[in-house]
N, C-alpha and C. Protein backbone atom coordinates (compact mmCIF):
# COMPACT_ATOMS: atom_id res chain seq x y z
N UNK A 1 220.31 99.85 -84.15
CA UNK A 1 221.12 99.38 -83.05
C UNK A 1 222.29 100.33 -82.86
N UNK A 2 222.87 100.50 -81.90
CA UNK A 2 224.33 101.67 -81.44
C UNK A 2 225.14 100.41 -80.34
N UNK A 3 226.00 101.51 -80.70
CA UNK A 3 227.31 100.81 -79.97
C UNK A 3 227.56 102.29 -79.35
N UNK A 4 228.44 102.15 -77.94
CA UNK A 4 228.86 103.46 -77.53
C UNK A 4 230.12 103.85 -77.93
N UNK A 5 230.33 105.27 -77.98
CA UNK A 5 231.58 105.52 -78.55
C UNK A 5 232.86 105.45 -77.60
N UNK A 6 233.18 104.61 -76.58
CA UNK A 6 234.30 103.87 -76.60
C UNK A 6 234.07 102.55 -76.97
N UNK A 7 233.65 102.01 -78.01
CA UNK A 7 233.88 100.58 -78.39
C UNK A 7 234.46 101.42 -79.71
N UNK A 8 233.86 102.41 -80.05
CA UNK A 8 234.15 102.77 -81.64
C UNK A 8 235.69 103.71 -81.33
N UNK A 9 235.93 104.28 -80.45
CA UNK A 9 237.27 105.05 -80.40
C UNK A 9 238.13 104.31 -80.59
N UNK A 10 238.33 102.70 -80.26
CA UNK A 10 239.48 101.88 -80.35
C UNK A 10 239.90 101.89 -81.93
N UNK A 11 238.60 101.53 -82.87
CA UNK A 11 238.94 101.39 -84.13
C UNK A 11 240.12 102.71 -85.09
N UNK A 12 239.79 103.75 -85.19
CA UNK A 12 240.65 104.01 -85.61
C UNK A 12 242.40 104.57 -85.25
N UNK A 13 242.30 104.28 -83.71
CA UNK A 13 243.55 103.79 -83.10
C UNK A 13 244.03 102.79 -83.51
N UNK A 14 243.24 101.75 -83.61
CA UNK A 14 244.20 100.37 -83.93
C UNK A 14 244.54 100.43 -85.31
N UNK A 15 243.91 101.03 -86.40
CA UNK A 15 244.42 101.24 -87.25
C UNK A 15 245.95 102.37 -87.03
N UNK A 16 245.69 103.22 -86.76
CA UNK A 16 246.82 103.92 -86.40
C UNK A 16 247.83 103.79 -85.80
N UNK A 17 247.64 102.47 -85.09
CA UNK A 17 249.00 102.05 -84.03
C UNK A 17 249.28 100.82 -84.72
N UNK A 18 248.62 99.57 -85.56
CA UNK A 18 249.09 99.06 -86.31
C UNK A 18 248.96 99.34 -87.66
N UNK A 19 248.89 99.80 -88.40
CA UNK A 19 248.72 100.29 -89.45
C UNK A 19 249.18 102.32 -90.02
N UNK A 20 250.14 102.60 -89.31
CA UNK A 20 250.17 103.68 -89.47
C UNK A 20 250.62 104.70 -90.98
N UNK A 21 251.01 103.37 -91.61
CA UNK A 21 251.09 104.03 -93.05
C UNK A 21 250.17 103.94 -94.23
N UNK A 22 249.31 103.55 -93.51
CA UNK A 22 248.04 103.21 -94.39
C UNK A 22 246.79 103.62 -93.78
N UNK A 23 246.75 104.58 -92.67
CA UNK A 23 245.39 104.69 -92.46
C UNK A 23 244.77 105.79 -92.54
N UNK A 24 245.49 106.77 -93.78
CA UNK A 24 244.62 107.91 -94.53
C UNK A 24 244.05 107.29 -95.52
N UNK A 25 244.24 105.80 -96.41
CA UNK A 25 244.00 105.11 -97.18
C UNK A 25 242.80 104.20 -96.71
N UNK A 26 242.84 103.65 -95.55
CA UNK A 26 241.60 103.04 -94.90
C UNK A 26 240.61 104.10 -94.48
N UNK A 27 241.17 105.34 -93.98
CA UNK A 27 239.81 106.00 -93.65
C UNK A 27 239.36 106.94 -95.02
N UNK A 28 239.83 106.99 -96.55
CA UNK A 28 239.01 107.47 -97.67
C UNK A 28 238.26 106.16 -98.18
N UNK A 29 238.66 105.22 -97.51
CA UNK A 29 237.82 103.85 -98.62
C UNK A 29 236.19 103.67 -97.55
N UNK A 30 236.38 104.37 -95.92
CA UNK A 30 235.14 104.27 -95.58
C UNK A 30 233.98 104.51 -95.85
N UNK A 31 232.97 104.01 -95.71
CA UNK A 31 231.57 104.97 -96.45
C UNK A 31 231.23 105.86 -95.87
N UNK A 32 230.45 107.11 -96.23
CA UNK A 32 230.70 108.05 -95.89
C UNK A 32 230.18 108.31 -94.87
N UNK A 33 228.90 107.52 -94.20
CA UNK A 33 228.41 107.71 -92.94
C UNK A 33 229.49 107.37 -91.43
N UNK A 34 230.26 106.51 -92.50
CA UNK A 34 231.80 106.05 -91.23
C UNK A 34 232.12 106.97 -91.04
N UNK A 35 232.51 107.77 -92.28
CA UNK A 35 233.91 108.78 -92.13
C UNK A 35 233.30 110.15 -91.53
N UNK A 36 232.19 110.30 -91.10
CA UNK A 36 231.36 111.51 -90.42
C UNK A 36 231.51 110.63 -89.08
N UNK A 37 231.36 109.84 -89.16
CA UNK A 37 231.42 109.43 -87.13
C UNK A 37 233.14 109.86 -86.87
N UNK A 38 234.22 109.11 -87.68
CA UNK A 38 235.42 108.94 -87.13
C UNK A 38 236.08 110.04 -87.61
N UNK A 39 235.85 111.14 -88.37
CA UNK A 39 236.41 112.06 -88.78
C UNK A 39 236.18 113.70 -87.68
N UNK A 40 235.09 113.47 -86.34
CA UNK A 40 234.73 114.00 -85.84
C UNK A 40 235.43 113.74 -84.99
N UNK A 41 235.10 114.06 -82.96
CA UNK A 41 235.62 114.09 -81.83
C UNK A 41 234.60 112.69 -81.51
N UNK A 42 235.30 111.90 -81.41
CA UNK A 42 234.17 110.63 -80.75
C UNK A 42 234.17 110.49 -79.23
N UNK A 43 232.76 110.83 -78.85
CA UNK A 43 232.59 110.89 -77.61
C UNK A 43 232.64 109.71 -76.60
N UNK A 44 233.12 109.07 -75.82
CA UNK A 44 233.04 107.99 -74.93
C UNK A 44 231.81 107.79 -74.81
N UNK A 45 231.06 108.94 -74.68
CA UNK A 45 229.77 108.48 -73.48
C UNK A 45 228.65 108.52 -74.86
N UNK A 46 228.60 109.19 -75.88
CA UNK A 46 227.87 109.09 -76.82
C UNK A 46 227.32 108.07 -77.64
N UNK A 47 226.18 107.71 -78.18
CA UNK A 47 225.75 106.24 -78.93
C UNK A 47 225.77 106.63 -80.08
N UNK A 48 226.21 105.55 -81.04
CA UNK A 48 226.76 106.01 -82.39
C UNK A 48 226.15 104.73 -83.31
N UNK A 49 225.62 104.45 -84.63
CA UNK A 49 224.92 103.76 -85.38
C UNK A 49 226.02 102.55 -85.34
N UNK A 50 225.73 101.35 -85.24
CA UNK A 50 226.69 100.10 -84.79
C UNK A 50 227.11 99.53 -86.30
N UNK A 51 226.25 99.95 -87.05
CA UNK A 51 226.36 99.53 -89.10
C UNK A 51 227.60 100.75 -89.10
N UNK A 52 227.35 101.37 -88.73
CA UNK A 52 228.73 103.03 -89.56
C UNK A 52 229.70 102.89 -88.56
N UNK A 53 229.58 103.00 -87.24
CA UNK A 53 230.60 103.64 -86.09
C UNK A 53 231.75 102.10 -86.01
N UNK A 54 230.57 100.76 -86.43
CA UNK A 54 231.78 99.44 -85.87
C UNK A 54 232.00 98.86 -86.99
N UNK A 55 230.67 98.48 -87.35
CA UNK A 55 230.65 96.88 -88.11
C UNK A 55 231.58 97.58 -89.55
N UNK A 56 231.02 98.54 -90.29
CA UNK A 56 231.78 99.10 -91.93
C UNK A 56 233.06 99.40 -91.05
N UNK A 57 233.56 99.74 -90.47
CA UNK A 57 234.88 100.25 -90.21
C UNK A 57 235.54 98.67 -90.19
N UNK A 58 235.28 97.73 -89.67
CA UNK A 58 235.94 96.88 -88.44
C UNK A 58 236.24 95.53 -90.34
N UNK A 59 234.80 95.57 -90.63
CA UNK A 59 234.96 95.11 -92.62
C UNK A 59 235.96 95.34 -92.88
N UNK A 60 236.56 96.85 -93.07
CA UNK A 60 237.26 97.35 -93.84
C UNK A 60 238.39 96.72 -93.65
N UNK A 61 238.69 96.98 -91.96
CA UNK A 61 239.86 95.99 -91.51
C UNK A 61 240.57 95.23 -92.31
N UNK A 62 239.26 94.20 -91.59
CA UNK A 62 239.48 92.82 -92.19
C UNK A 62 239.71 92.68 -93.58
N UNK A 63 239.57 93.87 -94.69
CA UNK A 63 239.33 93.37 -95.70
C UNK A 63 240.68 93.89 -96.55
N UNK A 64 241.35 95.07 -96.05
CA UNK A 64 242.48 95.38 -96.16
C UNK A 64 243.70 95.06 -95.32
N UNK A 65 244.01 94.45 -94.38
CA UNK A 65 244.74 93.92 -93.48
C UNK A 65 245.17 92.26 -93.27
N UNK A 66 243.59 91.94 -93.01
CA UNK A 66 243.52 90.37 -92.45
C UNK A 66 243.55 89.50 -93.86
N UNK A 67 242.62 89.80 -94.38
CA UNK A 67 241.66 88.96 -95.62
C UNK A 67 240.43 88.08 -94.85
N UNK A 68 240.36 88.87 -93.88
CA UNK A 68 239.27 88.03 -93.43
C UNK A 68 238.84 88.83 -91.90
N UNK A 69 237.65 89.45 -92.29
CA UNK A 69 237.41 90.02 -91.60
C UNK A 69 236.78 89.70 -89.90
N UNK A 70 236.27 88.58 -90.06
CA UNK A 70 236.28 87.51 -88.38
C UNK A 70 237.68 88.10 -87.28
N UNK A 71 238.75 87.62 -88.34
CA UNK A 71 240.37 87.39 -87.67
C UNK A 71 240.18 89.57 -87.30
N UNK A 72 240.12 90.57 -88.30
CA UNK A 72 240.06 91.46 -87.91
C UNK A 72 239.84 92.31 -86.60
N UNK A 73 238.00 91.60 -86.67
CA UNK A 73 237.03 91.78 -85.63
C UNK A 73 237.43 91.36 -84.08
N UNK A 74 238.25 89.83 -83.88
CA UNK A 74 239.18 89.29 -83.06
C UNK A 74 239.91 90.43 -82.03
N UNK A 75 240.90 90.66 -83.02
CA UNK A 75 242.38 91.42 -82.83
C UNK A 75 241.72 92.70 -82.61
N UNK A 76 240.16 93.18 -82.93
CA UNK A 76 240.22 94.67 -82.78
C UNK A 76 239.58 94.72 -81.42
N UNK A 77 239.00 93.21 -81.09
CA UNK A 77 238.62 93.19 -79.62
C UNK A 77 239.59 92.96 -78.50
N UNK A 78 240.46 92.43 -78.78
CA UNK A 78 241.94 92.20 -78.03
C UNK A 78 242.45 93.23 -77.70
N UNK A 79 242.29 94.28 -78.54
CA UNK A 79 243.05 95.81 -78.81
C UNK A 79 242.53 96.84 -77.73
N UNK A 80 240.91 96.62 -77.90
CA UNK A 80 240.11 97.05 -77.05
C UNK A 80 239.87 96.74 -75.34
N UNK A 81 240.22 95.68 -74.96
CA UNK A 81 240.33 95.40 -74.12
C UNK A 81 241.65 95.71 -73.48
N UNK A 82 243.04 95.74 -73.80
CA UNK A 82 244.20 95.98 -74.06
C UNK A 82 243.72 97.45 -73.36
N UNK A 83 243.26 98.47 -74.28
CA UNK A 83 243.07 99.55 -74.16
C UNK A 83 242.10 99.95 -72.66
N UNK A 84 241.55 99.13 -72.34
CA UNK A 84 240.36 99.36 -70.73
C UNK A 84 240.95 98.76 -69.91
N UNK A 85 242.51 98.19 -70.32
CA UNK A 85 242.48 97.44 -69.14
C UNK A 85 244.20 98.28 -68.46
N UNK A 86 243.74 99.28 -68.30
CA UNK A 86 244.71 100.54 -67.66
C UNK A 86 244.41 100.78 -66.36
N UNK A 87 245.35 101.55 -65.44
CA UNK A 87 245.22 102.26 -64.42
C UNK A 87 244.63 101.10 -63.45
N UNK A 88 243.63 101.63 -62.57
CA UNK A 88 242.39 100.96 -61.43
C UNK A 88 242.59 99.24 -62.27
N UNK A 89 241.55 99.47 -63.27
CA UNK A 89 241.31 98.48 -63.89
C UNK A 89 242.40 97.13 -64.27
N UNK A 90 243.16 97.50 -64.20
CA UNK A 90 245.09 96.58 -64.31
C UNK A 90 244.54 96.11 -63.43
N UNK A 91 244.76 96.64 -62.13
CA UNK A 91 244.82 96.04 -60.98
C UNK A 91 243.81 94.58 -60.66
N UNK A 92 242.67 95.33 -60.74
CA UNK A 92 241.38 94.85 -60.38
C UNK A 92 241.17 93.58 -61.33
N UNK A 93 241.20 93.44 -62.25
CA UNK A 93 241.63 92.46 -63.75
C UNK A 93 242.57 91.20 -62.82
N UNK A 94 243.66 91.78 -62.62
CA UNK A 94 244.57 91.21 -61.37
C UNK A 94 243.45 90.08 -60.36
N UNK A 95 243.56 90.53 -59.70
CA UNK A 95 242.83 90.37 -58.46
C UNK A 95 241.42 89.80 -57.93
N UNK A 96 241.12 90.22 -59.11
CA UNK A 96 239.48 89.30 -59.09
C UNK A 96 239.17 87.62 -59.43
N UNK A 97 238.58 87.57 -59.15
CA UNK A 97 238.15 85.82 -59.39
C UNK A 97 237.72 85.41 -60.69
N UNK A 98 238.07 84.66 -61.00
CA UNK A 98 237.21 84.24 -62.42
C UNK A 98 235.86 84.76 -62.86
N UNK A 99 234.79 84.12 -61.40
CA UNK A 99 233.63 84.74 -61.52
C UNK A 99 233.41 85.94 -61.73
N UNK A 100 233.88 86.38 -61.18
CA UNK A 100 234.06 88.18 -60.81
C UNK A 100 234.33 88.71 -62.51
N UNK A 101 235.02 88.65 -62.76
CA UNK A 101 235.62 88.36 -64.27
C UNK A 101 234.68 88.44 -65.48
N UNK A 102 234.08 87.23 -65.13
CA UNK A 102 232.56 86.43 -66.20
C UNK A 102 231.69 87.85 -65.96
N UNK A 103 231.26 87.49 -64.97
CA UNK A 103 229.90 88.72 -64.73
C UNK A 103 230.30 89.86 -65.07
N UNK A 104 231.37 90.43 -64.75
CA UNK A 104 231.31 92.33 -65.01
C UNK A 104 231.91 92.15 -66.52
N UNK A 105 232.19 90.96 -67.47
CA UNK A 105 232.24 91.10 -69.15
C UNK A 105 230.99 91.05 -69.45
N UNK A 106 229.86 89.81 -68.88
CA UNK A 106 229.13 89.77 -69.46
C UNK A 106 227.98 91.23 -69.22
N UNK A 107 228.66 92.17 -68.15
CA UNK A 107 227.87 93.42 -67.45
C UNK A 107 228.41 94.79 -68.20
N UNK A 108 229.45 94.67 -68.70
CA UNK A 108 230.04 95.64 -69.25
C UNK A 108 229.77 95.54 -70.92
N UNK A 109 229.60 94.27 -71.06
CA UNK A 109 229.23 94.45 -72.62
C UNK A 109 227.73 94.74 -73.05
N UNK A 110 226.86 94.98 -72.25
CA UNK A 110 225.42 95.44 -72.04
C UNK A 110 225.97 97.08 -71.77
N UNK A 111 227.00 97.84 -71.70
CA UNK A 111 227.31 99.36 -71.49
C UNK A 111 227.81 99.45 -73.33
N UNK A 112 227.84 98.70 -73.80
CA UNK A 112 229.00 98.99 -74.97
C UNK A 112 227.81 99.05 -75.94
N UNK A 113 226.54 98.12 -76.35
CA UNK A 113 225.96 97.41 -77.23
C UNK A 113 224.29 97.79 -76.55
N UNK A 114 223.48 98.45 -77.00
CA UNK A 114 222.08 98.52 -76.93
C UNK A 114 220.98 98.98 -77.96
N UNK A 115 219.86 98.05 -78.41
CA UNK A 115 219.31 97.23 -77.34
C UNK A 115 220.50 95.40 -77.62
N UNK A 116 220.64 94.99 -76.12
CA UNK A 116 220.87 93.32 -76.26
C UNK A 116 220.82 93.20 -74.81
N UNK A 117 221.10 91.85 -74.96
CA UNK A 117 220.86 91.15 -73.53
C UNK A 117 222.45 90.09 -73.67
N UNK A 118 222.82 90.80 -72.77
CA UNK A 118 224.01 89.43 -72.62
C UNK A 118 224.42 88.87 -71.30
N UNK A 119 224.31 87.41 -71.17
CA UNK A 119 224.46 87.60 -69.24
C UNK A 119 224.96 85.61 -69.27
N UNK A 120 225.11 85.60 -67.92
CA UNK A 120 226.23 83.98 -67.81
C UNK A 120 224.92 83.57 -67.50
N UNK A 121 224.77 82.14 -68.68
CA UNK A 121 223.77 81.59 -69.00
C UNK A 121 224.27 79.46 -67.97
N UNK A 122 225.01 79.99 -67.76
CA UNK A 122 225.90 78.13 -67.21
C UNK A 122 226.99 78.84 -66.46
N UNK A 123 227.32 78.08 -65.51
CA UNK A 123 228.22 78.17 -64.68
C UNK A 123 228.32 76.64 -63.96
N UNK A 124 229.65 76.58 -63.64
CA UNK A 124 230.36 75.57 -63.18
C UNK A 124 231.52 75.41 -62.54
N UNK A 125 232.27 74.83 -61.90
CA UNK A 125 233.69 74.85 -61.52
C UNK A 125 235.05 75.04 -62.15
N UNK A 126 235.05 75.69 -62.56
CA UNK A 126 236.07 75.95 -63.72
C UNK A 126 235.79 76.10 -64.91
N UNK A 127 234.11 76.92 -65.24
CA UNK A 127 233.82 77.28 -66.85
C UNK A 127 232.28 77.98 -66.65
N UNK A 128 232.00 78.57 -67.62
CA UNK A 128 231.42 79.74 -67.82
C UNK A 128 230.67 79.86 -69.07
N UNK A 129 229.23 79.95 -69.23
CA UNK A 129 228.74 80.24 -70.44
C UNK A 129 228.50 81.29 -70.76
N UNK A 130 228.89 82.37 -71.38
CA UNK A 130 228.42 83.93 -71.67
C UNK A 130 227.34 83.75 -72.87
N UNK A 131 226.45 84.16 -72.86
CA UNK A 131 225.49 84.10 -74.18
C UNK A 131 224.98 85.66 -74.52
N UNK A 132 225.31 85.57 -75.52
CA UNK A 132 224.31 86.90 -76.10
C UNK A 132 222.62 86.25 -76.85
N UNK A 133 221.72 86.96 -75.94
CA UNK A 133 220.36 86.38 -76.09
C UNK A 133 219.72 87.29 -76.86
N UNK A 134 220.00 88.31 -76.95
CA UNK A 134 218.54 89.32 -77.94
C UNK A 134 220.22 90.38 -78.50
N UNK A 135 220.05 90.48 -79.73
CA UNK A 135 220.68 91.44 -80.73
C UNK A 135 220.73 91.69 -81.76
N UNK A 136 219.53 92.77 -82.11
CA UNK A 136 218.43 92.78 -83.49
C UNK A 136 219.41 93.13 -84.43
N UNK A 137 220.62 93.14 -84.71
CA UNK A 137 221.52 93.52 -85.89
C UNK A 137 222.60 92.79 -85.85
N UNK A 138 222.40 91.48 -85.19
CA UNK A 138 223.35 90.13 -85.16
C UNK A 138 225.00 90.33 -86.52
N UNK A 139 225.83 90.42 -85.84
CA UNK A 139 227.12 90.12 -86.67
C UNK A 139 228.23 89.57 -86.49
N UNK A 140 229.25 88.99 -87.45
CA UNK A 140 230.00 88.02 -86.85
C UNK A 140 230.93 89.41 -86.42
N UNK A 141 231.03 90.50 -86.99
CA UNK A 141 232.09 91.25 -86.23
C UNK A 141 231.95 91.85 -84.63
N UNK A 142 230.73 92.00 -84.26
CA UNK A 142 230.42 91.61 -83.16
C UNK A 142 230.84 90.40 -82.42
N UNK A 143 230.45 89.36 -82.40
CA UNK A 143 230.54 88.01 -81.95
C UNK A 143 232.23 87.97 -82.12
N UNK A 144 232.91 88.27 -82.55
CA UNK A 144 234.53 88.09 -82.58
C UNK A 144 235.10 89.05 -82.25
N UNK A 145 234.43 90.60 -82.22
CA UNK A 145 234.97 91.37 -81.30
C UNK A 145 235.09 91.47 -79.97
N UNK A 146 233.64 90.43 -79.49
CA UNK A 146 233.63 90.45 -77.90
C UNK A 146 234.07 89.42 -77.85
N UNK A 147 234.33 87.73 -78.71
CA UNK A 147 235.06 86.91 -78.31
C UNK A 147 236.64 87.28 -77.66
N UNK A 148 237.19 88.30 -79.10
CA UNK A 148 238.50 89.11 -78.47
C UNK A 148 239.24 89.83 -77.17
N UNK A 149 237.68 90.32 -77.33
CA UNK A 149 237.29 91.03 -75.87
C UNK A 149 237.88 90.39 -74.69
N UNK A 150 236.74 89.20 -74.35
CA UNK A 150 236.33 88.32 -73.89
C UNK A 150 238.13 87.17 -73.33
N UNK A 151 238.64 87.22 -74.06
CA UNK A 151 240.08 86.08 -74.27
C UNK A 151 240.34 86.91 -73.86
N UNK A 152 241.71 88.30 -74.40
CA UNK A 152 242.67 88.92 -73.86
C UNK A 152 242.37 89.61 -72.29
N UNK A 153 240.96 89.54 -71.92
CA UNK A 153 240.65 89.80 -70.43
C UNK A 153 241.05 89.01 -70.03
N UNK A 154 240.72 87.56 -69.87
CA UNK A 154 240.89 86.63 -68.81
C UNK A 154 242.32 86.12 -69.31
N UNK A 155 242.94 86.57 -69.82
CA UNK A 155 244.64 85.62 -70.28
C UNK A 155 245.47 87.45 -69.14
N UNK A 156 245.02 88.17 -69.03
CA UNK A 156 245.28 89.27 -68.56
C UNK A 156 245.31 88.88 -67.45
N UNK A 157 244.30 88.17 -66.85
CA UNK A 157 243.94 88.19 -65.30
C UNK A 157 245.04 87.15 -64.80
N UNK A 158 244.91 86.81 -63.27
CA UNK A 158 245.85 85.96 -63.14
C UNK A 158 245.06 84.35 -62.97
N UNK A 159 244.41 84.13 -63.90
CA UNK A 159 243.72 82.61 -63.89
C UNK A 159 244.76 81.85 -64.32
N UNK A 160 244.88 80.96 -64.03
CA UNK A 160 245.81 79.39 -64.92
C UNK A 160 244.81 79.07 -66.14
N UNK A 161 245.65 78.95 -66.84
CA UNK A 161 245.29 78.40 -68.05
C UNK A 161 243.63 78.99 -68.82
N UNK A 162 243.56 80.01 -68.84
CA UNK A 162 242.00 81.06 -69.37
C UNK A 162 242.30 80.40 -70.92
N UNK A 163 240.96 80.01 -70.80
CA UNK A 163 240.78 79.34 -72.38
C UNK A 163 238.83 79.98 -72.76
N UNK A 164 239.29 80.94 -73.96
CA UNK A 164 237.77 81.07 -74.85
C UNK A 164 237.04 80.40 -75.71
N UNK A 165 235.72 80.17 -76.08
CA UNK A 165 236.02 79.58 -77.64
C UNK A 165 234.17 80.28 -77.79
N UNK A 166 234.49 80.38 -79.09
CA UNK A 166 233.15 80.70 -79.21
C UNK A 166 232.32 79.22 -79.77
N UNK A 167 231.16 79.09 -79.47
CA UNK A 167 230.19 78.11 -79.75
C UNK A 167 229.07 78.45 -80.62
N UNK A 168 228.55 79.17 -80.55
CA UNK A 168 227.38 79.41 -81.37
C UNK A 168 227.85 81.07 -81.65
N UNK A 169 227.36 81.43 -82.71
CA UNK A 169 227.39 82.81 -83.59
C UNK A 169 226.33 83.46 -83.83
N UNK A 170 225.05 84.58 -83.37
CA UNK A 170 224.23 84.93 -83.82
C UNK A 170 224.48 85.74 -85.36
N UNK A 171 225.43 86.28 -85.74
CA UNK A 171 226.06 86.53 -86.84
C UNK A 171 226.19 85.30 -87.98
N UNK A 172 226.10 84.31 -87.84
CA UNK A 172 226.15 82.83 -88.34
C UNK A 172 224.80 82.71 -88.45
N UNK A 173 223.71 83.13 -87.86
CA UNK A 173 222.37 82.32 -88.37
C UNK A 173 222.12 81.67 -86.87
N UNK A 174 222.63 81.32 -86.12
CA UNK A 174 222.57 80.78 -84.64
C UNK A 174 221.62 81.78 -83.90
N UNK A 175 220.50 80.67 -83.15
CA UNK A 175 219.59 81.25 -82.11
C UNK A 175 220.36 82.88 -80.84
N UNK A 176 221.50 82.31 -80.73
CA UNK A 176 221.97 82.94 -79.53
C UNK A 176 223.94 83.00 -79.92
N UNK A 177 224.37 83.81 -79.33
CA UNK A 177 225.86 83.88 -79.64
C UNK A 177 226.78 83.52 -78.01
N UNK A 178 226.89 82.15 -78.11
CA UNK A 178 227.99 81.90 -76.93
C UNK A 178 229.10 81.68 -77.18
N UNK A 179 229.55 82.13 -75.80
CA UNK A 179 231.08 82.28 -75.13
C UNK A 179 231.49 81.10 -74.24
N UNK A 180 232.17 80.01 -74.37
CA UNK A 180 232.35 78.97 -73.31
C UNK A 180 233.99 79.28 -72.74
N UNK A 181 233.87 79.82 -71.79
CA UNK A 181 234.60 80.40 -70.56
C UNK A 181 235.38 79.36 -69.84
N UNK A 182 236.66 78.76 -69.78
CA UNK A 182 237.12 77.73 -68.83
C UNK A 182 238.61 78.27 -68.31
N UNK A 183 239.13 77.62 -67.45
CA UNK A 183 239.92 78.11 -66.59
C UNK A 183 240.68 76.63 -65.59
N UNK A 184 241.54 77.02 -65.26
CA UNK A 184 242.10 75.63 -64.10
C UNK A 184 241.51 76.28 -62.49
N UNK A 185 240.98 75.72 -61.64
CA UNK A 185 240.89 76.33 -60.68
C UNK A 185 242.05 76.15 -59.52
């Protein structure tokens, strides 16, 4: 499975912007297939092994920082989103509709993550089901990175009251990994 290398460029920024006195210490404790992805030029547009480039890095996190690498995975999706949501994109984040919102996360996280399938499985008047349906290397640092994702977008936007929660975990042993999406209209 790969992740593209802007999901993986955030990671050792966020170490570096929160963690800046410790992250010659986090990047010798990586394994060594990590420290060949992040020790190089990481390409945006390039696909990178999702076990080395996210999931061992995003562990480490959690395991030196948080004590718990879920809460890690969270905050490194918050970070990430934080980080895409510049320039054009500010705006547009702004301005768009809830729906609008739902669909191009659940459309943009099919650019980040392949092979999977992720797409709005429920919809309603004020809520939103995002599901991840097929993702042969299921993890909770996944599932809490795009929950992260997922929250600091829509608390960004100008919705009333953007509320996330995750429901099911394919990282947990769960058929499918959902997102229940609500909002005030």
């Amino acid at each position: 499975m790969e992740v593209k290398g802007t999901a993986i460029k955030t990671v050792p920024q966020f170490v570096k912007d929160n963690y800046p006195d410790r992250y010659s210490e986090w990047f010798e404790k990586l394994p060594l297939e990590s420290k060949k992805i992040m020790s190089d030029r990481i390409s945006l547009t390039q696909w990178y092994s999702l076990k080395w480039g996210l999931v061992a890095p995003t562990r480490l996190i959690g395991e030196m920082f948080y004590n718990d690498v879920e809460k890690a995975a969270f905050e490194l999706g918050r970070f990430s989103s934080a980080m895409a949501i510049k320039g054009i994109y500010k705006m547009l984040v702004k301005v768009s509709s809830p729906s609008f919102i739902v669909n191009r996360a659940s459309s943009i996280m099919t650019g980040y993550y392949r092979p999977c399938v992720i797409e709005v499985t429920d919809r309603s008047k004020g809520r939103a089901v995002i599901s991840i349906t097929d993702f042969p290397e299921a993890d909770v640092v996944v599932d809490h990175r795009v929950y992260g994702w997922i929250l600091n977008t829509m608390q960004f936007s100008s919705f009333h009251s953007p509320k996330v929660s995750l429901r099911k975990s394919m990282g947990k042993g769960d058929a499918v990994t959902e997102f229940v999406v609500e909002w005030d209209e």
